[in-house]
C-alpha atoms as a PDB file:
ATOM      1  CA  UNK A   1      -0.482  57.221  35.777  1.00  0.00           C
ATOM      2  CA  UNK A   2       1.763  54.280  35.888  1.00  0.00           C
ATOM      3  CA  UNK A   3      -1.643  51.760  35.616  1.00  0.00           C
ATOM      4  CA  UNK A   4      -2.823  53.880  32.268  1.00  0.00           C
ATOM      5  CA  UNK A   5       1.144  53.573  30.991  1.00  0.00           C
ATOM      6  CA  UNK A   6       1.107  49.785  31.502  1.00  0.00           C
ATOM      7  CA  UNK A   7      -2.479  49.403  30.054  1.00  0.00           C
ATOM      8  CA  UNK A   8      -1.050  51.221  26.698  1.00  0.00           C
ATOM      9  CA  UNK A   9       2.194  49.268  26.584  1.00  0.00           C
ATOM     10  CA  UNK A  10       0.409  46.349  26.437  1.00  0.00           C
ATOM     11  CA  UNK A  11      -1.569  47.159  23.853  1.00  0.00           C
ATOM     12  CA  UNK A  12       0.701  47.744  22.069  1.00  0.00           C
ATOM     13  CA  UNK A  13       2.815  45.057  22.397  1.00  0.00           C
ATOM     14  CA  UNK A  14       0.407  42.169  22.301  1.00  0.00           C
ATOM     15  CA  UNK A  15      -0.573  43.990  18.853  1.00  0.00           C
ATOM     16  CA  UNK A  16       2.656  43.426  17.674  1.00  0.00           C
ATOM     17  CA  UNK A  17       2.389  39.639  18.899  1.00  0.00           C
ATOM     18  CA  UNK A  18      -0.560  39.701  16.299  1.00  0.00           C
ATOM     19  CA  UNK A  19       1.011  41.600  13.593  1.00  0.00           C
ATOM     20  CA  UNK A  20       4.095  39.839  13.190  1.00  0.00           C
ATOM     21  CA  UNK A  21       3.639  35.819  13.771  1.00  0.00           C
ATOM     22  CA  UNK A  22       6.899  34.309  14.564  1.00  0.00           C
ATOM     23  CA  UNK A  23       6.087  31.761  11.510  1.00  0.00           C
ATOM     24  CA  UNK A  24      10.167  30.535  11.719  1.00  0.00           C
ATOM     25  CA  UNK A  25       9.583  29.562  15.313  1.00  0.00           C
ATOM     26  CA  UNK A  26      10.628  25.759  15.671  1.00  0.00           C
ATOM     27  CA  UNK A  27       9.066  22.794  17.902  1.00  0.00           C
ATOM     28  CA  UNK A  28      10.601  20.869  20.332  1.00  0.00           C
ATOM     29  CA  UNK A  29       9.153  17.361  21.534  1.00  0.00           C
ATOM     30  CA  UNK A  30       9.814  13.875  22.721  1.00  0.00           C
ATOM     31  CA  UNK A  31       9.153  11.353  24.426  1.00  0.00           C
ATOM     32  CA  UNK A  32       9.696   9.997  27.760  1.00  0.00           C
ATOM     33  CA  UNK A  33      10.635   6.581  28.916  1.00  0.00           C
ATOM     34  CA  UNK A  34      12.426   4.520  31.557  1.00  0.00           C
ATOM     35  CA  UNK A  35      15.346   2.505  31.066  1.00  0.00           C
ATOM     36  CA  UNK A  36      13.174  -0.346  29.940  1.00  0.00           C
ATOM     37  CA  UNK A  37      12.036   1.362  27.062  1.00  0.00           C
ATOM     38  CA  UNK A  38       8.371   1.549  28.197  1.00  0.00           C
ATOM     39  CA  UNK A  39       6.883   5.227  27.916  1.00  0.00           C
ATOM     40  CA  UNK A  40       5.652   7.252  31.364  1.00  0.00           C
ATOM     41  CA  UNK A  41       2.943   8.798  31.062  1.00  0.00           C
ATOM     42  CA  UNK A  42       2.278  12.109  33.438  1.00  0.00           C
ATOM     43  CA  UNK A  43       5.480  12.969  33.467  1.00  0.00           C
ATOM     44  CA  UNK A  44       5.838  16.915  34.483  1.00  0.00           C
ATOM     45  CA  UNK A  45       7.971  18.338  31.330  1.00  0.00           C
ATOM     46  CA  UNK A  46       9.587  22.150  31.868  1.00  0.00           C
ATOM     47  CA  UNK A  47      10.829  23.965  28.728  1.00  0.00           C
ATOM     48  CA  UNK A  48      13.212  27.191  30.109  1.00  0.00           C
ATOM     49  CA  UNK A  49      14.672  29.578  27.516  1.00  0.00           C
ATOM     50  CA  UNK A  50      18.006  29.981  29.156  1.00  0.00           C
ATOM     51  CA  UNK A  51      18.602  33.681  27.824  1.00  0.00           C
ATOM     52  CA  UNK A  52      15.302  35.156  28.920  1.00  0.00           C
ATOM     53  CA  UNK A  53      14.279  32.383  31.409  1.00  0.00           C
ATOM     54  CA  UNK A  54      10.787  32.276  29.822  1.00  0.00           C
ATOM     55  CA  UNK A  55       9.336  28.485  31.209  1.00  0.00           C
ATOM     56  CA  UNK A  56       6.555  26.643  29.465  1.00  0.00           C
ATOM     57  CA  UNK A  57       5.561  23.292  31.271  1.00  0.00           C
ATOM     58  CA  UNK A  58       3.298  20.284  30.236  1.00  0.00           C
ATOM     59  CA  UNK A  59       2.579  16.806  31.135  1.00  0.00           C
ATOM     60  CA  UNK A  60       3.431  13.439  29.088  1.00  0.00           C
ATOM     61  CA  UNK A  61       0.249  12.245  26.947  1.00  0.00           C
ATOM     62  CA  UNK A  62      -0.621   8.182  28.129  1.00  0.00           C
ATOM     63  CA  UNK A  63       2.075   7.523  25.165  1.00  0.00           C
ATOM     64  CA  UNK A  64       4.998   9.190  27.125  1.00  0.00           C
ATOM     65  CA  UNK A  65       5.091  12.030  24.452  1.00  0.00           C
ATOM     66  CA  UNK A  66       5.560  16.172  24.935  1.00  0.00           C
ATOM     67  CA  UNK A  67       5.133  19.150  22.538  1.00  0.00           C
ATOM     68  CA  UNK A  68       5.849  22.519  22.468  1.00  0.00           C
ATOM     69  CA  UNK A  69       5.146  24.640  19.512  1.00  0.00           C
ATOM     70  CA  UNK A  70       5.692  28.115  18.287  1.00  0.00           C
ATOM     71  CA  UNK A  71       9.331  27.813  19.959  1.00  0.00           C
ATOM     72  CA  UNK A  72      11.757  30.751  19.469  1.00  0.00           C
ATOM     73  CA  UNK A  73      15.314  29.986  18.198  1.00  0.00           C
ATOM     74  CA  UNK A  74      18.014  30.510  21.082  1.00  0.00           C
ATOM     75  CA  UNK A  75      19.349  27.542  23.624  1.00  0.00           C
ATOM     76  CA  UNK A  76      16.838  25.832  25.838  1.00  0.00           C
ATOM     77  CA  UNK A  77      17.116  23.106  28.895  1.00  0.00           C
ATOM     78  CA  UNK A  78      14.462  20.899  29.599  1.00  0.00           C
ATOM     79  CA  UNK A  79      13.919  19.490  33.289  1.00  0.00           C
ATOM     80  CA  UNK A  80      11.807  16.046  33.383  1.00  0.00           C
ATOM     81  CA  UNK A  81      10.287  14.820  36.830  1.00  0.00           C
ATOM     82  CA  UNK A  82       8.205  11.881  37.787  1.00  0.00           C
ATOM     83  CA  UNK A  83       7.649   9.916  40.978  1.00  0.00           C
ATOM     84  CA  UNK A  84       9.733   7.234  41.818  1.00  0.00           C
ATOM     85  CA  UNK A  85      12.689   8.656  38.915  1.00  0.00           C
ATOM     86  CA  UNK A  86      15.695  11.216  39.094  1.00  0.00           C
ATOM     87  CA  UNK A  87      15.043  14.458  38.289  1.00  0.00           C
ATOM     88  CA  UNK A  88      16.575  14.504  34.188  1.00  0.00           C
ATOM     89  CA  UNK A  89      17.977  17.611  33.156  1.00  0.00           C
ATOM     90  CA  UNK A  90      18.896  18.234  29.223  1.00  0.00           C
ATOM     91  CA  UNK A  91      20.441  21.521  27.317  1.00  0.00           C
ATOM     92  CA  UNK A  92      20.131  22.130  23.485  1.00  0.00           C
ATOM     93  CA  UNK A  93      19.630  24.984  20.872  1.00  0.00           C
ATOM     94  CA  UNK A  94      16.214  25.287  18.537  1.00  0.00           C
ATOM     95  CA  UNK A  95      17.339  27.094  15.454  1.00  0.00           C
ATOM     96  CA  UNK A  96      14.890  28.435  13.216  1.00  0.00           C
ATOM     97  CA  UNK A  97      12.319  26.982  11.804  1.00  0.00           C
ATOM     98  CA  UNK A  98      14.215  23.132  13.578  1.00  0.00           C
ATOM     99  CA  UNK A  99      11.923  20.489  14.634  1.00  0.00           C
ATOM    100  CA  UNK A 100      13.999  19.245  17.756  1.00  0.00           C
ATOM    101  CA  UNK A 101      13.205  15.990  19.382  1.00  0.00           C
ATOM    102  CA  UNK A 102      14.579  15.524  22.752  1.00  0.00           C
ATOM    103  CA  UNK A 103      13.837  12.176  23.928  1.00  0.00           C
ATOM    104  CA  UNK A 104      14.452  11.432  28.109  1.00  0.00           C
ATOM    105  CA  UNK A 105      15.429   8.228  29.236  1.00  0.00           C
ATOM    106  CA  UNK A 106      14.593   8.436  32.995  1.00  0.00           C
ATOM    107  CA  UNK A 107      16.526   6.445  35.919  1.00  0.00           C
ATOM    108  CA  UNK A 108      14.907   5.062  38.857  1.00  0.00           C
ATOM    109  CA  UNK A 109      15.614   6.750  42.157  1.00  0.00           C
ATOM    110  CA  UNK A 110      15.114   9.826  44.312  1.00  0.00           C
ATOM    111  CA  UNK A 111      13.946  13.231  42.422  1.00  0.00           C
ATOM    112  CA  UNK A 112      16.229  14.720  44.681  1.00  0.00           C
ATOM    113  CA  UNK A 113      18.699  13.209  42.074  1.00  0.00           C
ATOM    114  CA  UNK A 114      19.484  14.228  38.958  1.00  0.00           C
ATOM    115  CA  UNK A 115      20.556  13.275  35.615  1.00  0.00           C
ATOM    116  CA  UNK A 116      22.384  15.840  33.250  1.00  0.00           C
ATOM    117  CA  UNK A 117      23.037  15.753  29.696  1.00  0.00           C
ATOM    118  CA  UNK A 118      24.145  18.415  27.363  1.00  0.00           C
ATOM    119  CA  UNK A 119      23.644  18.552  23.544  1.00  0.00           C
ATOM    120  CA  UNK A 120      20.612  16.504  24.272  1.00  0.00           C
ATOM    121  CA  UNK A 121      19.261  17.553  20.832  1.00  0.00           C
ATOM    122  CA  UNK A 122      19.850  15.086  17.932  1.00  0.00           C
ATOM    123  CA  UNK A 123      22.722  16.699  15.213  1.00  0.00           C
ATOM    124  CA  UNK A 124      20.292  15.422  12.241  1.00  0.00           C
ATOM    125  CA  UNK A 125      16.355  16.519  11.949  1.00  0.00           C
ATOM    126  CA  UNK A 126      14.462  13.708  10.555  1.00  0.00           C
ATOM    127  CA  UNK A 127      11.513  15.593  10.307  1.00  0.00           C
ATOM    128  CA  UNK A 128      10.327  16.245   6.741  1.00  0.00           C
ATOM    129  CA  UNK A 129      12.533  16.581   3.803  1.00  0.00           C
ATOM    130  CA  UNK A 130      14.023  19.603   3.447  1.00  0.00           C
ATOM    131  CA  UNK A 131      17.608  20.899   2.042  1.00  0.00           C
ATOM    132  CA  UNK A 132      18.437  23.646   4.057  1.00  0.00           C
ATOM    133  CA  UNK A 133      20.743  25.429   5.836  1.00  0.00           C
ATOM    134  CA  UNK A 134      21.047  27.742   8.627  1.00  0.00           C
ATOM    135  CA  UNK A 135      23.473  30.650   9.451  1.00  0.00           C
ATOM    136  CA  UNK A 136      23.700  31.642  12.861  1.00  0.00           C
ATOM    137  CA  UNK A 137      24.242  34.677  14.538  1.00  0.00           C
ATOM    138  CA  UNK A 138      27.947  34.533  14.941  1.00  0.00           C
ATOM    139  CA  UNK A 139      28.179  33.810  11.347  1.00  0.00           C
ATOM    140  CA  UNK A 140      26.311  36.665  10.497  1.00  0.00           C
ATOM    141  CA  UNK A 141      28.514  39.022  12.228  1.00  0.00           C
ATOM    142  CA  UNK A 142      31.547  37.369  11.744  1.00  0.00           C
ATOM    143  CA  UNK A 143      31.297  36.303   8.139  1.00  0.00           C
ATOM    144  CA  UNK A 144      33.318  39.118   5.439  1.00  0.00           C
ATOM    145  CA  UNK A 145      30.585  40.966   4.473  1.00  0.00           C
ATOM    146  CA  UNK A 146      30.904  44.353   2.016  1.00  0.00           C
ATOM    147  CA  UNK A 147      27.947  46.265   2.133  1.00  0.00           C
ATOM    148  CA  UNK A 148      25.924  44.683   5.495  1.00  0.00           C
ATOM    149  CA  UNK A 149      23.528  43.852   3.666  1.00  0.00           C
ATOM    150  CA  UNK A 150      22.520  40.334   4.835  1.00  0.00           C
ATOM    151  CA  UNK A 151      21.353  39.132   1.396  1.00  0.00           C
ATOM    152  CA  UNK A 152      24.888  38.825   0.023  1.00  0.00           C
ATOM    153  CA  UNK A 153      25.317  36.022   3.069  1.00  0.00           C
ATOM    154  CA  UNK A 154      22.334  34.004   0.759  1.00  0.00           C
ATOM    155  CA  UNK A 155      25.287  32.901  -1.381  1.00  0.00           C
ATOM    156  CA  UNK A 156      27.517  30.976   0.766  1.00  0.00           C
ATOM    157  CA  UNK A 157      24.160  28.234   0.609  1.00  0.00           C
ATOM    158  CA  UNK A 158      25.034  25.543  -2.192  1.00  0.00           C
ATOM    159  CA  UNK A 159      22.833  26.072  -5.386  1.00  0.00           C
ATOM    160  CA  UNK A 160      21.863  29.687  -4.244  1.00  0.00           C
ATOM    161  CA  UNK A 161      23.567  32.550  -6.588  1.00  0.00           C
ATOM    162  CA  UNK A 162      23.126  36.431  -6.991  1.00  0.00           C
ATOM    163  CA  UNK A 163      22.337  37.642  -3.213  1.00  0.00           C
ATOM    164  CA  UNK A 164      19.378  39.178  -2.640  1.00  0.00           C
ATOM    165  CA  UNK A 165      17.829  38.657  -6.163  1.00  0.00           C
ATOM    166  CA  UNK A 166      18.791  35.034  -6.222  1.00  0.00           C
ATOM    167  CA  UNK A 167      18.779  32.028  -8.444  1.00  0.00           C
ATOM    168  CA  UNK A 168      17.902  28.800  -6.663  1.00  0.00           C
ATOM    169  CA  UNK A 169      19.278  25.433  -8.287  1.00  0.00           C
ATOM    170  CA  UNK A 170      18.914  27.721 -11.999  1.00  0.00           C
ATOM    171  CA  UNK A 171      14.758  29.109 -11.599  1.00  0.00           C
ATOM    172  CA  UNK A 172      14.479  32.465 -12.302  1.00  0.00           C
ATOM    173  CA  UNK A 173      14.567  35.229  -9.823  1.00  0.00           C
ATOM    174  CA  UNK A 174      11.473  35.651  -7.685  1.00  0.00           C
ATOM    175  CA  UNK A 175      11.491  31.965  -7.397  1.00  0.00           C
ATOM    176  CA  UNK A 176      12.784  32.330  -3.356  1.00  0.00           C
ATOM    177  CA  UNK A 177      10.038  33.282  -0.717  1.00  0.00           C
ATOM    178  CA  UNK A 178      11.885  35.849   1.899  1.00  0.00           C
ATOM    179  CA  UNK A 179      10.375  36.106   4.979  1.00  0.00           C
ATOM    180  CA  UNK A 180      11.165  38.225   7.934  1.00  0.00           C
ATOM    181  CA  UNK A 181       9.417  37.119  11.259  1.00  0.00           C
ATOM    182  CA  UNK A 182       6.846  35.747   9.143  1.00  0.00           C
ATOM    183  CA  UNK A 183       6.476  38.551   6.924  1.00  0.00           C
ATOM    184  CA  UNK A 184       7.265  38.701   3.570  1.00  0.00           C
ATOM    185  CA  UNK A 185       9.855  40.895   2.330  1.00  0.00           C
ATOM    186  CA  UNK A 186       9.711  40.339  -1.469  1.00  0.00           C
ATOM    187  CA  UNK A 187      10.111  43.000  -3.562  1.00  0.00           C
ATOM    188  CA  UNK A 188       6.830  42.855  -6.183  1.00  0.00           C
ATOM    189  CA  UNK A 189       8.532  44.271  -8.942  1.00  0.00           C
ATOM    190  CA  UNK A 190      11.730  42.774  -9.023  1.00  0.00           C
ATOM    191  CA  UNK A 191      10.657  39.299  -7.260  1.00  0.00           C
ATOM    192  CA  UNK A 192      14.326  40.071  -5.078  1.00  0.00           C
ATOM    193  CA  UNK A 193      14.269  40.849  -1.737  1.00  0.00           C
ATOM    194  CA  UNK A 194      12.667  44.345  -0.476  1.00  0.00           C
ATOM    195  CA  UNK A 195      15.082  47.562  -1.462  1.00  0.00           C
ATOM    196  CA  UNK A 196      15.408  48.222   2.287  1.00  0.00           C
ATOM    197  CA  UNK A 197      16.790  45.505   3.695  1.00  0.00           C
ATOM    198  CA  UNK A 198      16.666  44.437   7.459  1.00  0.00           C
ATOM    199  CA  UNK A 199      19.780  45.839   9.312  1.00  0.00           C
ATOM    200  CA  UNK A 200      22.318  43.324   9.754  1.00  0.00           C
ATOM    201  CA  UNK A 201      22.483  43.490  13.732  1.00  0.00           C
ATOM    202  CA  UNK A 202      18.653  42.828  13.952  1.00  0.00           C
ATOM    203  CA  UNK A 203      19.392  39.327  12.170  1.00  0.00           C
ATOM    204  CA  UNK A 204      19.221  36.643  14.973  1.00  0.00           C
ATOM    205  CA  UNK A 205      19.697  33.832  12.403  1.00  0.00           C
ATOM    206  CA  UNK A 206      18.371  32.629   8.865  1.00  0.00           C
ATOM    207  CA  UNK A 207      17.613  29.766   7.550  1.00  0.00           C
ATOM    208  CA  UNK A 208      17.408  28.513   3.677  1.00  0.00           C
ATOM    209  CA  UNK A 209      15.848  25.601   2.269  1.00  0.00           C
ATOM    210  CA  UNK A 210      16.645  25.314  -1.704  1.00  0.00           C
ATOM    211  CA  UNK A 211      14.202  22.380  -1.716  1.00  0.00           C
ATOM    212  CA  UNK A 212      11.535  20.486  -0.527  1.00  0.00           C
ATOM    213  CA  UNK A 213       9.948  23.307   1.274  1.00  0.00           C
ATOM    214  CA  UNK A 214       6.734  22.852   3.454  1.00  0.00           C
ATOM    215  CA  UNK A 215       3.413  23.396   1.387  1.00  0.00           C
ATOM    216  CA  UNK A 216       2.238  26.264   3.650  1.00  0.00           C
ATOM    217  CA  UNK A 217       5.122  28.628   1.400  1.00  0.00           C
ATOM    218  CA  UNK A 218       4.590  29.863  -1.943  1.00  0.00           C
ATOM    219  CA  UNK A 219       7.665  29.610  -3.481  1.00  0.00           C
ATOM    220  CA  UNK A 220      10.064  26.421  -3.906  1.00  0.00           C
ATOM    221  CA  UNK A 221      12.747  27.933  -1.909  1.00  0.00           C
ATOM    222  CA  UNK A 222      12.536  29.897   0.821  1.00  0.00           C
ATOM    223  CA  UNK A 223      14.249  32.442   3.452  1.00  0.00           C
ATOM    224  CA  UNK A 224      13.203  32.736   6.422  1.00  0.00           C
ATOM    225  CA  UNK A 225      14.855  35.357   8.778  1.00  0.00           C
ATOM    226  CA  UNK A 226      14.409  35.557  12.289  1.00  0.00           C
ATOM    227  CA  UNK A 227      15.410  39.373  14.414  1.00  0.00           C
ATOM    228  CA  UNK A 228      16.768  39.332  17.753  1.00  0.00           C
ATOM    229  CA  UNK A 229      15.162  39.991  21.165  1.00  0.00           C
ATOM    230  CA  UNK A 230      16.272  41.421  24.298  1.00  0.00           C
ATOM    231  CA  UNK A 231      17.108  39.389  27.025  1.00  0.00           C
ATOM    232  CA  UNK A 232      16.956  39.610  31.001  1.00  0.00           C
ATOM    233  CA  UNK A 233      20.562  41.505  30.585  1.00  0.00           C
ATOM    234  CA  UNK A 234      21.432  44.413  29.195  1.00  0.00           C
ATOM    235  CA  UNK A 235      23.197  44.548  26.276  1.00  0.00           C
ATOM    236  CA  UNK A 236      24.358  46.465  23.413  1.00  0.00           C
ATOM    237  CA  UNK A 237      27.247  47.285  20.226  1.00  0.00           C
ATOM    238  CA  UNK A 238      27.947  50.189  17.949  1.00  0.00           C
ATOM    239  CA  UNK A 239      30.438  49.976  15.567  1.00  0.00           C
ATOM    240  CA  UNK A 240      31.921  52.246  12.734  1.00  0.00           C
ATOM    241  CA  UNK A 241      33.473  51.965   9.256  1.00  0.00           C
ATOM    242  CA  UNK A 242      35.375  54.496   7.783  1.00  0.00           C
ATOM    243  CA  UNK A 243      37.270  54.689   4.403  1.00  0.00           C
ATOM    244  CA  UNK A 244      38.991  58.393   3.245  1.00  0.00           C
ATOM    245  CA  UNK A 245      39.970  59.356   0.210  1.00  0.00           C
ATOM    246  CA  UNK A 246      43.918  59.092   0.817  1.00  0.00           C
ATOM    247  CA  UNK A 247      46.605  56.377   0.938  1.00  0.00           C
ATOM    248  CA  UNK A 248      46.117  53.479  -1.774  1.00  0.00           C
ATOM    249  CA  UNK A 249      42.922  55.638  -3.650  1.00  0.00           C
ATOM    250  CA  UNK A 250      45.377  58.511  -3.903  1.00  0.00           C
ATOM    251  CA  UNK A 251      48.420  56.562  -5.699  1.00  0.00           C
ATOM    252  CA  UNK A 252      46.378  55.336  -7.816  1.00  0.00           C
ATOM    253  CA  UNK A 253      46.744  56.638 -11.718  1.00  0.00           C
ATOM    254  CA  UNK A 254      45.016  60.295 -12.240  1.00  0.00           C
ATOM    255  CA  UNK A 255      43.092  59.435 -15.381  1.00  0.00           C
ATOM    256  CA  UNK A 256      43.140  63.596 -16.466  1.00  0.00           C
ATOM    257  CA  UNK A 257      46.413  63.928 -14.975  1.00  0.00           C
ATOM    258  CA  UNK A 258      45.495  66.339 -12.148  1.00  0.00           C
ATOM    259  CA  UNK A 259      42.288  65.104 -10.285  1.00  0.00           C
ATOM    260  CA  UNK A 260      43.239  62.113  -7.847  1.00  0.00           C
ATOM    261  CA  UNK A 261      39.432  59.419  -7.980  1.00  0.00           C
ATOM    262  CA  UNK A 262      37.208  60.132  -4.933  1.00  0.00           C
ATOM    263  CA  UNK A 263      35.943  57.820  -2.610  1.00  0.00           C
ATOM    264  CA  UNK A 264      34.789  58.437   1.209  1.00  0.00           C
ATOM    265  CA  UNK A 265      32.758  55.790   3.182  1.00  0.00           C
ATOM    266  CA  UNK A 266      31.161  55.450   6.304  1.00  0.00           C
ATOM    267  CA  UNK A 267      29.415  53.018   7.884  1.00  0.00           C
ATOM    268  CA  UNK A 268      27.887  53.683  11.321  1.00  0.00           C
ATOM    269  CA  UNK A 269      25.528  51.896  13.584  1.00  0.00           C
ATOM    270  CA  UNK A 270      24.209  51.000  17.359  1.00  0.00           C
ATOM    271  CA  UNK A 271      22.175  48.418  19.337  1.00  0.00           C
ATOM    272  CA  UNK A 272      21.159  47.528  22.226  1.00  0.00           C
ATOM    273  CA  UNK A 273      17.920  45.205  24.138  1.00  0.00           C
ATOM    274  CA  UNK A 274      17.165  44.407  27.480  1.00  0.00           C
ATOM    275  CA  UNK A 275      14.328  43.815  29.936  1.00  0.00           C
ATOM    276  CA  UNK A 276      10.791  45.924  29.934  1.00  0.00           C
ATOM    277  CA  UNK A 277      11.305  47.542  33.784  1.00  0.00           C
ATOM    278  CA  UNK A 278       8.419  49.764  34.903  1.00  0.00           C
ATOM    279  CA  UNK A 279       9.326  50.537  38.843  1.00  0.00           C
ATOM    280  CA  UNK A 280       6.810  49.877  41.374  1.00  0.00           C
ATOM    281  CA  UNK A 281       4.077  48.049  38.969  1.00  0.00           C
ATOM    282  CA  UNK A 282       5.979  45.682  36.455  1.00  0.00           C
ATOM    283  CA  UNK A 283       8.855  43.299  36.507  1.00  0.00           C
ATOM    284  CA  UNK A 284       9.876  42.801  32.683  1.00  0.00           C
ATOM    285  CA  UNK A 285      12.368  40.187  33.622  1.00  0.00           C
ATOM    286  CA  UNK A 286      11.049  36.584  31.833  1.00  0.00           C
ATOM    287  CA  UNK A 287       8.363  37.890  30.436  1.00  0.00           C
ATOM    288  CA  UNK A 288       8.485  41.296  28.089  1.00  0.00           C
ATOM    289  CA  UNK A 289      11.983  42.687  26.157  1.00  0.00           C
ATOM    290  CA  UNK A 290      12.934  45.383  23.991  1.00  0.00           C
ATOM    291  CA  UNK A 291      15.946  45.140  20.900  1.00  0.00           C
ATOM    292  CA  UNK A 292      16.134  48.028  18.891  1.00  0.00           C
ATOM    293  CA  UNK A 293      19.021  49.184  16.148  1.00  0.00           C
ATOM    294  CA  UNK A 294      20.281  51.877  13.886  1.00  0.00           C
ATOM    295  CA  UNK A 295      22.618  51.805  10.934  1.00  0.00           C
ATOM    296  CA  UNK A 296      23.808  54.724   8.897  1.00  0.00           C
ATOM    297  CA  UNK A 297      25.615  55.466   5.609  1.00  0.00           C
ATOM    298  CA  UNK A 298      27.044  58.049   4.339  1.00  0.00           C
ATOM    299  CA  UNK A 299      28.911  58.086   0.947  1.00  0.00           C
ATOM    300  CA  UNK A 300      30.605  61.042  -1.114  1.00  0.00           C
ATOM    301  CA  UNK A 301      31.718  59.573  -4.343  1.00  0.00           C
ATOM    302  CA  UNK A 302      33.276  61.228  -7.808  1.00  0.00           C
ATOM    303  CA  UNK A 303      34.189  59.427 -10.839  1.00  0.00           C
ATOM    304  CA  UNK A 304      35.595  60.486 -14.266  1.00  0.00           C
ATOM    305  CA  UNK A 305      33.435  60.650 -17.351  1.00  0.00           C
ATOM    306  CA  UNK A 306      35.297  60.493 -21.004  1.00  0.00           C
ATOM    307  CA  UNK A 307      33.478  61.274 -24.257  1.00  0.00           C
ATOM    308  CA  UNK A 308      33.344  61.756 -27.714  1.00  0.00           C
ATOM    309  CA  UNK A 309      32.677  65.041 -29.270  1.00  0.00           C
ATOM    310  CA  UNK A 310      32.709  65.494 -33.147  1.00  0.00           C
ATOM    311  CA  UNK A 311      36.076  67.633 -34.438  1.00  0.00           C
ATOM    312  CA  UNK A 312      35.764  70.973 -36.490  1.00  0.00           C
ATOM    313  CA  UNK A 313      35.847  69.070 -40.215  1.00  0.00           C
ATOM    314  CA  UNK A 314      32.502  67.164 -39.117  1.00  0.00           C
ATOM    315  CA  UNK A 315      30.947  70.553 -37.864  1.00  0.00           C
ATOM    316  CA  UNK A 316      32.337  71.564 -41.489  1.00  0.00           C
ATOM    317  CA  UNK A 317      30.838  68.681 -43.282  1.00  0.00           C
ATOM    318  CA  UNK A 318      33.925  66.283 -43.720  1.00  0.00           C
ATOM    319  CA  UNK A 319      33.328  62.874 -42.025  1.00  0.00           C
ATOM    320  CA  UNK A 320      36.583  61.463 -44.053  1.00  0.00           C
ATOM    321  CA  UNK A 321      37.938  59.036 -40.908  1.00  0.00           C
ATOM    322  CA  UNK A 322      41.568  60.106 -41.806  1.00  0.00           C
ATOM    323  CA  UNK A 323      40.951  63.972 -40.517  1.00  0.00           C
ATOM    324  CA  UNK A 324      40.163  62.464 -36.913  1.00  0.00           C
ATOM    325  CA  UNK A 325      42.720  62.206 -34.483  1.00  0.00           C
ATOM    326  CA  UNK A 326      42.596  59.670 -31.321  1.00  0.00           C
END
């Protein structure tokens, strides 16, 4: 029973894999030399994602160079070893869609030694030419935001205005590609992004370049949004916004005199991610997670509604402007 369950949860998720391609996945590379300057080649390079552990390892090319591609934003350390050298140990962050060059500059000595650094990544990307700009995940959640929806976030980026059906440096709307997990979310007829937008917890970051965008998009500007993942701990949030109809709405001037206006919000959602555990056959821990969310509104609105109705000398036939009274 458990061996058919595990065959079928596989499936499925390696389908996913293929569905949705993690096209704002960044690269991290570099190259690897000793304190002469001269490159080592066959140099053992480790990449661990620090959150879920995950490890990807290569070995220098003859020119002292590494590369891993297809790299998922979230904060990394990368552990260098070669004969005769200490052991060099580096810690960074990939954000979306970042091309992050981590270069090691080994020592000679033991590899029972070791050399750390932190913030090993370099604060400006010289690769390609891109304006962009990236809003993390405490930004997201921490940022005033009325509504959740993440689009209205789009507008804190210079040259971007009118959210989610944006203007980029003053083309027309449907000029900005929006991309979730390398999907797009473009609303056809409007050229804004889709009418259902992605749930503000499931944002793990965005990024937006307002120009010089890589070929492989189809718009000059693009958004590319990245969701979160689970991670070998378990963790989760709910949270709840409520807004009655008393207090300040209440004060507020009756417009007929009798009937206070009516307005009751609420906002409502949960989350929560973790490791795939399957007892006695599987171990999910650094290799398969789960993140799912839900967000609820609910919204019971009345407003007042004035107009003009014609007075008993138009029904009559007299239209004379004098016989109306305001």
């Amino acid at each position: 029973m458990w061996k058919r369950l595990y065959t079928a949860l596989s499936a499925v998720l390696t389908f996913s894999v293929l569905a949705m391609a993690q096209s704002g996945n960044g690269i991290v590379k570099g190259t690897i030399m000793d304190a002469t300057g001269s490159s080592i080649s066959g140099a053992s390079v480790r990449l661990t994602r620090i959150a879920t552990k995950s490890l990807r390892s290569a070995v220098t090319a003859e020119g002292g160079t590494y590369y891993f591609g297809e790299i998922a934003p979230g904060q990394y350390s990368v552990t260098v070893e070669h004969a005769g050298f200490k052991r060099w140990t580096g810690q960074f962050t990939v954000q979306v869609g970042q091309t992050a060059t981590v270069d090691a500059p080994m020592q000679v000595g033991d590899v029972s030694s070791s050399v750390e650094v932190t913030d090993a990544a370099p604060v400006i990307t010289t690769e390609g030419m891109q304006i962009s700009d990236v809003k993390d995940s405490v930004r997201i959640r921490q940022l005033p935001l009325n509504g959740r929806n993440v689009s209205n976030l789009f507008n804190l980026t210079a040259g971007v205005e009118g959210g989610g059906a944006a203007r980029v440096n003053g083309m027309k709307v449907g000029s900005m590609e929006i991309l979730q997990d390398g999907v797009s979310i473009v609303d056809r007829f409007s050229g804004g992004i889709s009418r259902i937008q992605p749930g503000l917890d499931t944002v793990q970051e965005f990024r937006i370049e307002t120009n010089g965008s890589n070929a492989r998009y189809s718009r000059p500007a693009t958004v590319t949004l990245i969701t979160r993942s689970g991670t070998n701990n378990f963790h989760g949030a709910a949270f709840e916004t409520h807004r009655n109809n008393s207090g300040g709405l209440r004060a507020r001037a009756r417009q007929d005199g009798n009937t206070s206006a009516k307005l009751i919000r609420n906002e409502f959602g949960v989350s929560g991610g973790g490791p795939v555990l399957i007892p006695k056959l599987y171990n999910g821990k650094n290799k398969t997670f789960w993140f799912a969310a839900y967000e609820g509104l609910r919204q019971s609105q009345a407003s007042f509604y004035d107009d003009v109705v014609p007075t008993e000398a138009m029904w009559n036939g007299n239209f004379n402007l004098s016989l109306i009274h305001i």
